[in-house]
N, C-alpha and C. Protein backbone atom coordinates (compact mmCIF):
# COMPACT_ATOMS: atom_id res chain seq x y z
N UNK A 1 73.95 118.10 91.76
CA UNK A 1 75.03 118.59 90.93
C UNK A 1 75.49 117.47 90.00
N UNK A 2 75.63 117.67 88.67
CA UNK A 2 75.99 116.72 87.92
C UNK A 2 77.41 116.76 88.04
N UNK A 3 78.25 115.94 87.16
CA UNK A 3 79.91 115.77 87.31
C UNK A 3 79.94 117.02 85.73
N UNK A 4 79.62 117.22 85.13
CA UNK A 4 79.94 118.35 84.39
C UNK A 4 79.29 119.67 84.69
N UNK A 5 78.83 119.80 85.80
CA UNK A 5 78.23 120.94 85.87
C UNK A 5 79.39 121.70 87.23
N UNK A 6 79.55 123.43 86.17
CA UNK A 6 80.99 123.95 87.18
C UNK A 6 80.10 123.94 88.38
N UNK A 7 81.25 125.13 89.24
CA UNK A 7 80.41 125.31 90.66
C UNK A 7 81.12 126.46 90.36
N UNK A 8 80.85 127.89 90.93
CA UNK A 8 80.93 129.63 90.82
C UNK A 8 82.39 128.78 92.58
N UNK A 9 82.56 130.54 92.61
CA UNK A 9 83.64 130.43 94.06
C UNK A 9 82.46 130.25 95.29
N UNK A 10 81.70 130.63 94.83
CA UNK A 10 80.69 130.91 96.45
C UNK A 10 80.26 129.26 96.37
N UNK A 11 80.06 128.75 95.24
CA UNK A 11 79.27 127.09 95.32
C UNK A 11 80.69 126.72 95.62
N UNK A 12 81.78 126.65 95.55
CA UNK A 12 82.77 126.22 95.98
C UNK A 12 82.89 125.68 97.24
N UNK A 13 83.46 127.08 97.81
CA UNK A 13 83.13 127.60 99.38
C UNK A 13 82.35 126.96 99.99
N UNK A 14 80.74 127.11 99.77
CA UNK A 14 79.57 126.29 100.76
C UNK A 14 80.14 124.81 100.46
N UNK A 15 80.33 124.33 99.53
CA UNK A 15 80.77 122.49 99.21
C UNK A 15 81.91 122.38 100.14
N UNK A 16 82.76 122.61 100.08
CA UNK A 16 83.89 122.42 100.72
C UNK A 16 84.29 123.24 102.15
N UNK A 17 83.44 124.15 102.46
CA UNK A 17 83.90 124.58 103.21
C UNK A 17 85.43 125.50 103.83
N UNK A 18 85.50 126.36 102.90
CA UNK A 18 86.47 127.19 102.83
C UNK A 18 86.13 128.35 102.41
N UNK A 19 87.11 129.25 102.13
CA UNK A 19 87.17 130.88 101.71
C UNK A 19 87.43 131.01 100.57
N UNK A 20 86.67 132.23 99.92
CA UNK A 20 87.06 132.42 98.29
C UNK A 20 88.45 133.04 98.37
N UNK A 21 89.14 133.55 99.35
CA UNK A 21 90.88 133.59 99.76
C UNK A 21 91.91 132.58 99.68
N UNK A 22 91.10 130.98 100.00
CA UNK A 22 91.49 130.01 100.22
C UNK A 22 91.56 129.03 97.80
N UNK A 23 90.20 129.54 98.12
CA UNK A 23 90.58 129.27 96.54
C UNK A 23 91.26 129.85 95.49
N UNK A 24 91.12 131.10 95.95
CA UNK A 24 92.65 131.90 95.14
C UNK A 24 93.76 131.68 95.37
N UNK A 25 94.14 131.38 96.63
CA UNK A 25 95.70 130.65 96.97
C UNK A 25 95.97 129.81 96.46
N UNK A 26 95.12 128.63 96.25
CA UNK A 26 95.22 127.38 95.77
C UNK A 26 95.69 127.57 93.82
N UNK A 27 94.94 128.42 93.44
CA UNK A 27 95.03 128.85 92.33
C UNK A 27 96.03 129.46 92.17
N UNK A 28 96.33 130.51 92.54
CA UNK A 28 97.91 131.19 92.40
C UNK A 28 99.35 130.27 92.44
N UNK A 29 98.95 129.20 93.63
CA UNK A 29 100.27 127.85 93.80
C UNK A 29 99.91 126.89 92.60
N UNK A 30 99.13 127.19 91.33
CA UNK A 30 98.98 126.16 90.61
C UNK A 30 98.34 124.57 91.05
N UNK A 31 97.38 125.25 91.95
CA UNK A 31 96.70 123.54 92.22
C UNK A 31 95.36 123.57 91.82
N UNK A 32 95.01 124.64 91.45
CA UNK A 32 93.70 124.56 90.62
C UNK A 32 93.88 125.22 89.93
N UNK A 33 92.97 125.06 88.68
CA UNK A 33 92.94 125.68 87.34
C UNK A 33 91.54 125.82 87.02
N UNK A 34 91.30 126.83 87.62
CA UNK A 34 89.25 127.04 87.20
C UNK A 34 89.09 128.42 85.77
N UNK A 35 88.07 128.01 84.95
CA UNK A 35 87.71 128.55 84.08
C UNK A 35 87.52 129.93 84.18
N UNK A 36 87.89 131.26 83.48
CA UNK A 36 87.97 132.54 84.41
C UNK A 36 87.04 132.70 83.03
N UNK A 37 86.01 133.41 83.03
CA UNK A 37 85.33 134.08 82.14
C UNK A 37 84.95 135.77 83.11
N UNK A 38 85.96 136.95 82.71
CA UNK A 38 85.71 137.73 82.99
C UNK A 38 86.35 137.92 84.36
N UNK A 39 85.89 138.10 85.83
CA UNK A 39 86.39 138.10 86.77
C UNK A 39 86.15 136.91 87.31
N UNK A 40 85.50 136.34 86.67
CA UNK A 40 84.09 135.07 87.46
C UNK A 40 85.28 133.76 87.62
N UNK A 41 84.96 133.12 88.31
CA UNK A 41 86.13 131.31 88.34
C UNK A 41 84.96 130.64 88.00
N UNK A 42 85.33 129.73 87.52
CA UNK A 42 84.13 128.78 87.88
C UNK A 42 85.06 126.92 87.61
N UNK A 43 84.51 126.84 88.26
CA UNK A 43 84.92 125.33 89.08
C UNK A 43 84.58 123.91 87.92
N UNK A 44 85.81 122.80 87.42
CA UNK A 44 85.58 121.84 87.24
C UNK A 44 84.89 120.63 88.06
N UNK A 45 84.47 119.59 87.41
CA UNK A 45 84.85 118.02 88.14
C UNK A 45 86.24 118.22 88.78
N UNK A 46 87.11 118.37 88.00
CA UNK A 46 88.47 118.15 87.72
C UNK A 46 88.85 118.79 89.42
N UNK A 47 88.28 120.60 89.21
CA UNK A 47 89.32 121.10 90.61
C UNK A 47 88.75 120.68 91.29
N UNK A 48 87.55 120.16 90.84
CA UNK A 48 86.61 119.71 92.70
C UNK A 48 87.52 118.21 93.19
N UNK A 49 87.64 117.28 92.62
CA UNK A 49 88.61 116.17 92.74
C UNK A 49 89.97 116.76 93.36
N UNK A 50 90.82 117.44 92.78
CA UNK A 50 91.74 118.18 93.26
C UNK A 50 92.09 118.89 94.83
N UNK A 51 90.56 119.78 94.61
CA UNK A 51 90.29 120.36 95.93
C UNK A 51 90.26 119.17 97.01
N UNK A 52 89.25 118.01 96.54
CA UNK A 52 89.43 117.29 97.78
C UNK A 52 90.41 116.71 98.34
N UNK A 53 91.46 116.76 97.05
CA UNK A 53 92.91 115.76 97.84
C UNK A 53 93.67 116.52 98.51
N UNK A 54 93.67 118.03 97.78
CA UNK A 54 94.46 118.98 98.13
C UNK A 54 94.18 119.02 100.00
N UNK A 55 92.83 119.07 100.59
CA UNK A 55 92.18 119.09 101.65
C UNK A 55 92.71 118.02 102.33
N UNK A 56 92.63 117.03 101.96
CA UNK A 56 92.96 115.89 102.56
C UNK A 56 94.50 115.93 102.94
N UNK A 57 95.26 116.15 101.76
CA UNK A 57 96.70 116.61 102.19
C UNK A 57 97.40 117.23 103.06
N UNK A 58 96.45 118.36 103.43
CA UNK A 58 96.38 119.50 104.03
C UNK A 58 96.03 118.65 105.34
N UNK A 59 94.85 118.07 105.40
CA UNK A 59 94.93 117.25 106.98
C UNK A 59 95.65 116.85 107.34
N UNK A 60 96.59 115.92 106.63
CA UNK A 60 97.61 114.98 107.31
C UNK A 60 98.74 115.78 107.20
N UNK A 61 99.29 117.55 107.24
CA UNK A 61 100.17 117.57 107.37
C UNK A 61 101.23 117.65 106.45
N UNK A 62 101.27 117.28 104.86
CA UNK A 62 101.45 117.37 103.47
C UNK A 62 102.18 118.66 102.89
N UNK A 63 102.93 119.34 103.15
CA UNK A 63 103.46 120.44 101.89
C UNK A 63 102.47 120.55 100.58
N UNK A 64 102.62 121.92 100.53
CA UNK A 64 101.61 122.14 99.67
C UNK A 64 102.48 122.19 98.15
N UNK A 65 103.71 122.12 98.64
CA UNK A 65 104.42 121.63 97.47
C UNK A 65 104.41 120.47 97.39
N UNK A 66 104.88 119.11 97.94
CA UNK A 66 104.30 118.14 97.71
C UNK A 66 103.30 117.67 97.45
N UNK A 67 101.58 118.59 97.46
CA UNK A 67 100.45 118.43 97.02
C UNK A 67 100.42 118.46 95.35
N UNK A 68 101.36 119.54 95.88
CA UNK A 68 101.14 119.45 94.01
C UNK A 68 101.70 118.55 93.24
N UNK A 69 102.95 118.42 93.42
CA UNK A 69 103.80 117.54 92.83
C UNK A 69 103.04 115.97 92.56
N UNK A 70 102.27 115.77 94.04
CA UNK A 70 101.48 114.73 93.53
C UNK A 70 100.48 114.76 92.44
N UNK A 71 99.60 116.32 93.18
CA UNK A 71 98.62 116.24 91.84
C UNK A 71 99.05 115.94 89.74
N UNK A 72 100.46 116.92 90.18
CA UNK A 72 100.73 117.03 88.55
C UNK A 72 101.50 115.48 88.08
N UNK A 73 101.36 114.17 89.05
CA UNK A 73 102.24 113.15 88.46
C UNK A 73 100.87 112.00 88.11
N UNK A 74 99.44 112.79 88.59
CA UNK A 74 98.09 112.48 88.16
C UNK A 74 98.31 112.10 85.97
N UNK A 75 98.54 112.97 85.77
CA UNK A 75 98.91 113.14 84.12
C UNK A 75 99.49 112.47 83.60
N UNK A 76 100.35 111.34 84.40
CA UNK A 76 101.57 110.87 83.58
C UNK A 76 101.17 109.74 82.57
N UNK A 77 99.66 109.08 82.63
CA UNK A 77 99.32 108.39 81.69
C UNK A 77 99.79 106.80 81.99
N UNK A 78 99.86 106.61 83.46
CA UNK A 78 100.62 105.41 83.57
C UNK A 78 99.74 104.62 84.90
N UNK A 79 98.12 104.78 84.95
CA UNK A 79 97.32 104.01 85.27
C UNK A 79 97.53 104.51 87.54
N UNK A 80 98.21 106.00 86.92
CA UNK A 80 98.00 106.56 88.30
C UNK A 80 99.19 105.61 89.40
N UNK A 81 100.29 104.69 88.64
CA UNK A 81 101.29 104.20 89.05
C UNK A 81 102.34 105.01 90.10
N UNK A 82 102.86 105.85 89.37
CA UNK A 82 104.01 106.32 89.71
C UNK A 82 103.50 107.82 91.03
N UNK A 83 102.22 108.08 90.69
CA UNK A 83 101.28 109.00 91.92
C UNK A 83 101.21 108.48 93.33
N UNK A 84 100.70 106.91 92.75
CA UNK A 84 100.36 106.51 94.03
C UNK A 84 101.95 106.03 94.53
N UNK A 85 102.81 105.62 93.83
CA UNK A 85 104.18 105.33 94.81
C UNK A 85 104.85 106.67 95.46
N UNK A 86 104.13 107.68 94.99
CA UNK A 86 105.30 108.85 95.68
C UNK A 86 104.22 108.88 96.79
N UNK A 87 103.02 108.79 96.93
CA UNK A 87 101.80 109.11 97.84
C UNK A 87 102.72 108.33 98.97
N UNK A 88 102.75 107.07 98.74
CA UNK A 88 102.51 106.03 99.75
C UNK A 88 104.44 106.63 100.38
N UNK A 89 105.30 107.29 99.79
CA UNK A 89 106.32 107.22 100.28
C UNK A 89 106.41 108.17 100.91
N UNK A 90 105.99 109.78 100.28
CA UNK A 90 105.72 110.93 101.33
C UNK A 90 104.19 110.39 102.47
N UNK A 91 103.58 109.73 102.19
CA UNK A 91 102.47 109.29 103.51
C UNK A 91 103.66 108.75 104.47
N UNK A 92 104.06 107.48 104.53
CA UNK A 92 104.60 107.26 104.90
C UNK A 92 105.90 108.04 105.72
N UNK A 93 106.79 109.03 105.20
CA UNK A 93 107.64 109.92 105.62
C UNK A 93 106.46 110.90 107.15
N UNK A 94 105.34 111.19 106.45
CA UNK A 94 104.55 112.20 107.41
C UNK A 94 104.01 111.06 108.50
N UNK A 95 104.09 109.95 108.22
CA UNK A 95 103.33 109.22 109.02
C UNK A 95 104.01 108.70 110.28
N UNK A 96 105.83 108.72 109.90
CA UNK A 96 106.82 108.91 110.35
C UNK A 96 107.12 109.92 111.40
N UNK A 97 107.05 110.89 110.85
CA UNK A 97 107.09 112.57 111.43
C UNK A 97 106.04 112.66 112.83
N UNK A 98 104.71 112.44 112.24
CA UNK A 98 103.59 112.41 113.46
C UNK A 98 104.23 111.24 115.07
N UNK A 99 104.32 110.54 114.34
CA UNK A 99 104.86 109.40 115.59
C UNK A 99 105.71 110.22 116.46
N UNK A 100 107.01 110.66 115.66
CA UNK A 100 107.69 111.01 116.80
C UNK A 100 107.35 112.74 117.57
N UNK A 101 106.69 113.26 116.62
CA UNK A 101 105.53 114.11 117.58
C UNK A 101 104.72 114.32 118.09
N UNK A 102 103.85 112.84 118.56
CA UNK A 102 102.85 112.12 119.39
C UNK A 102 103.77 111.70 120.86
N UNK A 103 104.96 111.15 120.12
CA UNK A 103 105.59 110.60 121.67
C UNK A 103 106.81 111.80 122.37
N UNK A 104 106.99 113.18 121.04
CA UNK A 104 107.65 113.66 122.14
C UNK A 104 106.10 115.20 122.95
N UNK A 105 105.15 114.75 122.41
CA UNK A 105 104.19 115.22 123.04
C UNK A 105 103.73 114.82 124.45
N UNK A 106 103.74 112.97 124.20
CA UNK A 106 103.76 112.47 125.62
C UNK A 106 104.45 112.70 126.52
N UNK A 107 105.70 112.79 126.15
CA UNK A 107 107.18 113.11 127.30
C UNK A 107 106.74 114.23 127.85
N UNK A 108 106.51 115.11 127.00
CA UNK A 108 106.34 116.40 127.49
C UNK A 108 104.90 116.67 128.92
N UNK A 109 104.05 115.92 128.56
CA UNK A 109 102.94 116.27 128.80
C UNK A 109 103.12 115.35 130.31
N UNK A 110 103.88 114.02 130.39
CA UNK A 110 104.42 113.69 132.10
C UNK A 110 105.14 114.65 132.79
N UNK A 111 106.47 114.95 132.06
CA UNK A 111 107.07 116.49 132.56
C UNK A 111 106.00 117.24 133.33
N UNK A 112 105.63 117.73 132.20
CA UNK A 112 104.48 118.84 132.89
C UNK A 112 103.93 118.66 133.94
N UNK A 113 103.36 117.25 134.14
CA UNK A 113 102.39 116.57 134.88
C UNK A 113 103.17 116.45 136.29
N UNK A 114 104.50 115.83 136.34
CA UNK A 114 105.31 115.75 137.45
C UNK A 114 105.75 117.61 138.18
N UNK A 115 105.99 118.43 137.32
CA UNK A 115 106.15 119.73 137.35
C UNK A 115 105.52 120.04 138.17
N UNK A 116 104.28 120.07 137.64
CA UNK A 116 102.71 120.54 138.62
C UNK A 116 102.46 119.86 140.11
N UNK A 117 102.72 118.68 140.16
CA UNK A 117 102.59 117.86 140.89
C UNK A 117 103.67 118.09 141.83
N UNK A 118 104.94 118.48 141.58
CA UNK A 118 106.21 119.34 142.52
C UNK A 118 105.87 120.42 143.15
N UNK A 119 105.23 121.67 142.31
CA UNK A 119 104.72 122.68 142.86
C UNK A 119 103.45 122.51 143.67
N UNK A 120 102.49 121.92 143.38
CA UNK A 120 101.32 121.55 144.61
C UNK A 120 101.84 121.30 145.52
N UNK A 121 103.07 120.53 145.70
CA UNK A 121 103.15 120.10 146.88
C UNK A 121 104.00 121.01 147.85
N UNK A 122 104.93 122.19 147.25
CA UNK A 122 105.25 123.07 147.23
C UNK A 122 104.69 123.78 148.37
N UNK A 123 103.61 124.41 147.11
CA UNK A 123 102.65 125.26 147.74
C UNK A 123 101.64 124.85 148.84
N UNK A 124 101.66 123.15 148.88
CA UNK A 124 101.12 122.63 150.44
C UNK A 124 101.98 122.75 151.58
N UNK A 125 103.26 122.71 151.47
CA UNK A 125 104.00 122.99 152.31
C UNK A 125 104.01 124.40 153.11
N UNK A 126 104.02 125.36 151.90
CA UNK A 126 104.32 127.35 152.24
C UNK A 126 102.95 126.85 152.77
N UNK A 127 101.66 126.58 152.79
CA UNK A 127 100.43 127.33 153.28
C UNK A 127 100.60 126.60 155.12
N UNK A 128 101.17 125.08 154.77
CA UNK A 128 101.04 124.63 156.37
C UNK A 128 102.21 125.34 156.99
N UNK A 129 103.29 125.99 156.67
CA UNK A 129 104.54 126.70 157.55
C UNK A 129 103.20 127.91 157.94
N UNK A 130 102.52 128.67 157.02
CA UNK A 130 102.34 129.71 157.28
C UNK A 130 101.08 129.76 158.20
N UNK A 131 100.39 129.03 158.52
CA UNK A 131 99.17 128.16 159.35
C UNK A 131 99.80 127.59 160.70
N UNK A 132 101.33 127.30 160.63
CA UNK A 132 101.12 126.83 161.99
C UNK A 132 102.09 127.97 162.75
């Protein structure tokens, strides 16, 4: 594939791995802008770049309003400055967020662990009353 050559929704899809549902959403929220000739989309460099950050965003957790907001501060003509400081400040905010839902995952997951570990012993008790 060259860098000027589009991609249709279906070459989309197989590249990236998603749904032609998934690229119309994206399109409807204004995060891609593919060439419509007729019913047909057909795919830039541009949304393919897009698509991948959009994806990436999407991994870590990102608002898809904040996806955009990043994508559209891409334009500002200022050597991709002022993109990458909001990146690094919403990364940072999500990177924030995950932590404290890693450790109240842990809490949870000793809870549990002690829980279980109450009732086994529980239920070792009812089986030896009912055995002897």
């Amino acid at each position: 594939m060259t860098e000027d050559e589009v991609l249709t929704i279906r070459e989309m899809c197989d590249a990236f791995n998603v749904t032609p549902r998934t690229l119309r959403f994206y399109e409807s929220k204004e995060l891609l802008f593919p060439i419509r000739e007729g019913q047909k989309r057909l795919f830039t460099r541009r949304d393919r770049a897009r698509l991948k950050l959009i994806l990436r965003g999407k991994r870590f957790g990102f608002s898809l309003e904040d996806i955009r907001q990043l994508l559209d501060l891409y334009e500002m003509g200022d050597q991709q400055k002022t993109q990458l400081n909001e990146t690094i400040k919403i990364a940072q905010q999500r990177m924030s967020e995950m932590s404290r839902q890693r450790d109240e995952l842990g809490q949870a997951i000793s809870e549990l662990a002690e829980q279980i570990g109450w009732a086994e012993k529980q239920l070792d008790k009812a089986r030896q009353t009912d055995a002897a």
